[in-house]
Every structure is written in C-alpha cells, then in structure tokens.
N, C-alpha and C. Protein backbone atom coordinates (compact mmCIF):
# COMPACT_ATOMS: atom_id res chain seq x y z
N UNK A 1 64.20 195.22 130.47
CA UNK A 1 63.57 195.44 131.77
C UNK A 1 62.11 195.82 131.60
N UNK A 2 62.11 196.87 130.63
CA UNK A 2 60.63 197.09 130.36
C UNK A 2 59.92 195.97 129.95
N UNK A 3 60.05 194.88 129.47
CA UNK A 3 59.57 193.74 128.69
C UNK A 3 58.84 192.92 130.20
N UNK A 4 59.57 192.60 130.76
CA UNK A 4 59.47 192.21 132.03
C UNK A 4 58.18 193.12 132.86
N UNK A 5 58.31 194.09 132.82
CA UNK A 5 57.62 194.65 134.24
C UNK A 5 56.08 194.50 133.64
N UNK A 6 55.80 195.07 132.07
CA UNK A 6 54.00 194.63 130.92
C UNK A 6 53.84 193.35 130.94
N UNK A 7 54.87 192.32 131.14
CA UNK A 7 54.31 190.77 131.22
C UNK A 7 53.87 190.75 132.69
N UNK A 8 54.84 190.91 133.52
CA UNK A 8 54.32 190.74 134.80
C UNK A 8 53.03 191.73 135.75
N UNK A 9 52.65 192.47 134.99
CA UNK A 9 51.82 193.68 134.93
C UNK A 9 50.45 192.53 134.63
N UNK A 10 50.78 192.27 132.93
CA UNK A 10 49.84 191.23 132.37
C UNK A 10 49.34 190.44 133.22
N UNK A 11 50.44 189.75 133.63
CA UNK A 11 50.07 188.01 134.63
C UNK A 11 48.74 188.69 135.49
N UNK A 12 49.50 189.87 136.39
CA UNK A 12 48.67 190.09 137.68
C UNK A 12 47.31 190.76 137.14
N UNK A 13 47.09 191.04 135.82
CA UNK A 13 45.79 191.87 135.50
C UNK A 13 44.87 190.29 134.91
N UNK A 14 45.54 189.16 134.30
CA UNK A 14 44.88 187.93 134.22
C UNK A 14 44.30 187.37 135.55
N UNK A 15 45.10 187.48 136.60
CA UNK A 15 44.66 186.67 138.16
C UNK A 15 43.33 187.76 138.41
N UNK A 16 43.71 188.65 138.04
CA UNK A 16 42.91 189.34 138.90
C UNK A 16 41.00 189.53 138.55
N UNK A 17 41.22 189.14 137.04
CA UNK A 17 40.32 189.20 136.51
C UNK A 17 39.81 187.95 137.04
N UNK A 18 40.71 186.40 136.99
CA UNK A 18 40.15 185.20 136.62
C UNK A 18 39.49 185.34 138.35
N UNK A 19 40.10 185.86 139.21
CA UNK A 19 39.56 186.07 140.66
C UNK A 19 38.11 186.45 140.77
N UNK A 20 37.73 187.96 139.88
CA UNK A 20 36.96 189.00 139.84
C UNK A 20 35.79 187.90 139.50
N UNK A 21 35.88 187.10 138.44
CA UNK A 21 34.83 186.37 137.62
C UNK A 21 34.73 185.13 138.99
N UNK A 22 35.41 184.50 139.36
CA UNK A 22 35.34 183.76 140.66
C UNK A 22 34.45 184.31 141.38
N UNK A 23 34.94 185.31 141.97
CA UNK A 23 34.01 186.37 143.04
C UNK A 23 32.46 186.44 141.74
N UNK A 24 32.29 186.91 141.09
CA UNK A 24 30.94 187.30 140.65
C UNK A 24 30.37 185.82 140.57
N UNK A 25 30.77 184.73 139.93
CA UNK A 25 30.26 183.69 139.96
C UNK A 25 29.43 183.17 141.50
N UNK A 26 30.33 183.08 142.72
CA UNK A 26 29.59 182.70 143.77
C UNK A 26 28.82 183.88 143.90
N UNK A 27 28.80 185.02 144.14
CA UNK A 27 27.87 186.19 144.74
C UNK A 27 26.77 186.67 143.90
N UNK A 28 26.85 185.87 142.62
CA UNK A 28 25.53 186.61 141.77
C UNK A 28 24.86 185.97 141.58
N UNK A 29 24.98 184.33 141.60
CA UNK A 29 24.16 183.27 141.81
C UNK A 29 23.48 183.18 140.11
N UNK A 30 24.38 183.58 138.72
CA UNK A 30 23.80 183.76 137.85
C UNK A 30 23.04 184.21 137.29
N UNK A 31 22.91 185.38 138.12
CA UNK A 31 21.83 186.76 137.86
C UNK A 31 22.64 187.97 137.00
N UNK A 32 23.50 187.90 136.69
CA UNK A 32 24.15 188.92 135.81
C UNK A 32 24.90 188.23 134.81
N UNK A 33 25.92 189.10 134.36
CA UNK A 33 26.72 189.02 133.21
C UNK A 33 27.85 189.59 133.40
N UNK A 34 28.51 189.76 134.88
CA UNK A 34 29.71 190.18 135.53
C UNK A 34 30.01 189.04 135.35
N UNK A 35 30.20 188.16 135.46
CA UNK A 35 30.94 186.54 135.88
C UNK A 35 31.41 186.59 133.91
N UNK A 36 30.51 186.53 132.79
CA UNK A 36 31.38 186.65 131.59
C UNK A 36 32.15 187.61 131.41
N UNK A 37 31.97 189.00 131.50
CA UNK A 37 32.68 189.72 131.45
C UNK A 37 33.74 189.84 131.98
N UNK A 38 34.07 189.17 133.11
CA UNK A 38 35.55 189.20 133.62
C UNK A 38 36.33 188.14 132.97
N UNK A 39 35.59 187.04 132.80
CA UNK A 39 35.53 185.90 132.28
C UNK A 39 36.92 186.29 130.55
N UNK A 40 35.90 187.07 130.23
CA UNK A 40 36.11 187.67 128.50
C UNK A 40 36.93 188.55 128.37
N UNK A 41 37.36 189.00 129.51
CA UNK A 41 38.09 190.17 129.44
C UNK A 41 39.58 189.10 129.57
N UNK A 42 39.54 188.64 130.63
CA UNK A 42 40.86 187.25 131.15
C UNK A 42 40.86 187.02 129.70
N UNK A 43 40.49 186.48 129.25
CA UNK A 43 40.66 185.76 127.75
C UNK A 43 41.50 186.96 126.78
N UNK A 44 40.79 187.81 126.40
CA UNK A 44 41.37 188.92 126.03
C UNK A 44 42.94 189.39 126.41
N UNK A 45 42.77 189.11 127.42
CA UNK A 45 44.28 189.67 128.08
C UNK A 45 45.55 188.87 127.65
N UNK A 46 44.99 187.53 128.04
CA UNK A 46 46.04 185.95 127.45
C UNK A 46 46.60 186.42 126.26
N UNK A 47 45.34 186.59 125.42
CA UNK A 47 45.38 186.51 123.94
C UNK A 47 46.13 187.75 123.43
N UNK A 48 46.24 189.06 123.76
CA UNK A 48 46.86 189.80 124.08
C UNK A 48 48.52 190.08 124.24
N UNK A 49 48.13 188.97 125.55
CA UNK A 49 49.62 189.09 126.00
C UNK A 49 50.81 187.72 125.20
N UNK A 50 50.25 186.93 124.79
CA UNK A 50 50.00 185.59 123.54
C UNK A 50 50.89 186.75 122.30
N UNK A 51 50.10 187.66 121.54
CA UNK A 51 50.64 188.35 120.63
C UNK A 51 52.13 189.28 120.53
N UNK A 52 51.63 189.97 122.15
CA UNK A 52 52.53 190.78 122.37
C UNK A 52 54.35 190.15 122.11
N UNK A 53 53.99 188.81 123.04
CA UNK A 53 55.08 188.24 122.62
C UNK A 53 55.78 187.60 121.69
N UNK A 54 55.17 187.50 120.81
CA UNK A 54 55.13 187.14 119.56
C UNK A 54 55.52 188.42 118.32
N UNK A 55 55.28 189.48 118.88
CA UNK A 55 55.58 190.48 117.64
C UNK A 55 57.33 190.84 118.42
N UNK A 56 57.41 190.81 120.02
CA UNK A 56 59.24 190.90 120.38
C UNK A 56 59.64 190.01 119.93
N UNK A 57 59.13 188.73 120.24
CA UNK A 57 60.29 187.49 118.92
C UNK A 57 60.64 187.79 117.51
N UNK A 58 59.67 187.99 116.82
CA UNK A 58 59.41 189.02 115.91
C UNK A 58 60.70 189.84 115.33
N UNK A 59 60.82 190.89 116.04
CA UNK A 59 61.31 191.90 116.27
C UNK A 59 62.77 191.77 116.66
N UNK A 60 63.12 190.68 117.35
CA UNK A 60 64.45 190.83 118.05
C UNK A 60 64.05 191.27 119.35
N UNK A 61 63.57 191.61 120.01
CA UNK A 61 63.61 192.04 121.55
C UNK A 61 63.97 190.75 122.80
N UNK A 62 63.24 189.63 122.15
CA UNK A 62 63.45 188.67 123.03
C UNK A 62 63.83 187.45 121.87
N UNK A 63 64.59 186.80 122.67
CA UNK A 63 65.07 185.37 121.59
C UNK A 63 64.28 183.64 122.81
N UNK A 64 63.67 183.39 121.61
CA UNK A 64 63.25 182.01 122.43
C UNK A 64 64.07 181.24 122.54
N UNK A 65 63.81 180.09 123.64
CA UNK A 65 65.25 179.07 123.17
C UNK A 65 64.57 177.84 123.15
N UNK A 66 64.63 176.58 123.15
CA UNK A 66 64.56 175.44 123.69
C UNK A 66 64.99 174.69 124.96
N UNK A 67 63.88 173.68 125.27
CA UNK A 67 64.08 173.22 126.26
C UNK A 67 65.47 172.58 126.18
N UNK A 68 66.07 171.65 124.79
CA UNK A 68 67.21 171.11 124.84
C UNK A 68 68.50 171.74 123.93
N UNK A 69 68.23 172.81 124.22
CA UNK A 69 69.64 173.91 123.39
C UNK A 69 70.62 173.85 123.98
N UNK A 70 71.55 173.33 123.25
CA UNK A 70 73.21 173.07 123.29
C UNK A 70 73.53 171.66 123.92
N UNK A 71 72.12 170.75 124.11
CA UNK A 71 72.40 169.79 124.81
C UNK A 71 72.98 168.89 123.55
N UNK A 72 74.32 167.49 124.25
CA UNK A 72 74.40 166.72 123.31
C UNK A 72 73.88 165.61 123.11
N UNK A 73 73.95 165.42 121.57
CA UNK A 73 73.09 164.31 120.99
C UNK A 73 73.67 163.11 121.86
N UNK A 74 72.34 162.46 121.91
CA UNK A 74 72.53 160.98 122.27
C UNK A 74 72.03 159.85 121.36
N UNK A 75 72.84 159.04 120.88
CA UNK A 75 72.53 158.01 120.21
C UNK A 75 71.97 156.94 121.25
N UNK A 76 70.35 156.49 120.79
CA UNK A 76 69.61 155.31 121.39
C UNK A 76 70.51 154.37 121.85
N UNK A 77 70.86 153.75 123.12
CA UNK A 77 71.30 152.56 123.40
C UNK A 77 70.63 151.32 122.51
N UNK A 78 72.09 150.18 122.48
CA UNK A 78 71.98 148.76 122.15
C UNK A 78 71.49 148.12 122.82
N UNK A 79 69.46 148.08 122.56
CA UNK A 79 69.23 147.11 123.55
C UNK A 79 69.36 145.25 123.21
N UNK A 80 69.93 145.49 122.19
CA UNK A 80 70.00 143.76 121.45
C UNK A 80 70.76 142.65 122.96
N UNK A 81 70.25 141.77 122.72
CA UNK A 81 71.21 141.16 123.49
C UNK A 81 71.39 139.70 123.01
C-alpha cells in the first residue's frame, strides 16, 4: 500500500512540475530560468522515481510481469498452399 501512495505522490509531483514549467514558459517570455528549473526538476523526479522502482524489484517488494505471462504458445500458421 505504501508503494502505491510515493508512486502516485511521484506521478502528481511530475504533472505538477511539467505544468509549473508550462506556466513559466508562457508568462516569462524567456526572461528567466524558472521554465528550466521546473523543467530539471520533472526530469529528476522520473529519474528518481525510474530507480526507486527498480531497487523494489530488486528487493522483492514488487514482482514485474509480462505483457504475455502464462499465455499459450502458438505455433505460426501453414500459410503454404
């Protein structure tokens, strides 16, 4: 449960940033260095949150799966004719 609530914590601190840098971009007209910094910080966070999940796989906390786990094999059809 806890795993859940720091990712979804994460997500909303990425929007909010990628928003923040949105907002500084139109209103500063490229007069500052708010528009990278939110910019850099979003990045940071990904990358961050990129690791985080990576040290619970890691760890055992979370198990990845595949898109086609437990599905059964299919042998290519006979297209001879």
């Amino acid at each position: 449960m806890w795993v859940t609530v720091i990712i979804a914590l994460v997500f909303v601190g990425i929007i909010a940033s990628l928003a923040s840098g949105l907002f500084y971009l139109i209103n500063d007209k490229g007069d500052s260095r708010r528009t990278l910094r939110a910019l850099t910080f979003r990045i940071g966070l990904s990358v961050g949150l990129f690791v985080f999940l990576m040290i619970l796989v890691g760890f055992g906390v979370i198990e990845p799966h595949g898109v086609y786990r437990g599905a059964p094999s299919v042998s290519a059809p006979d297209v001879s004719q």
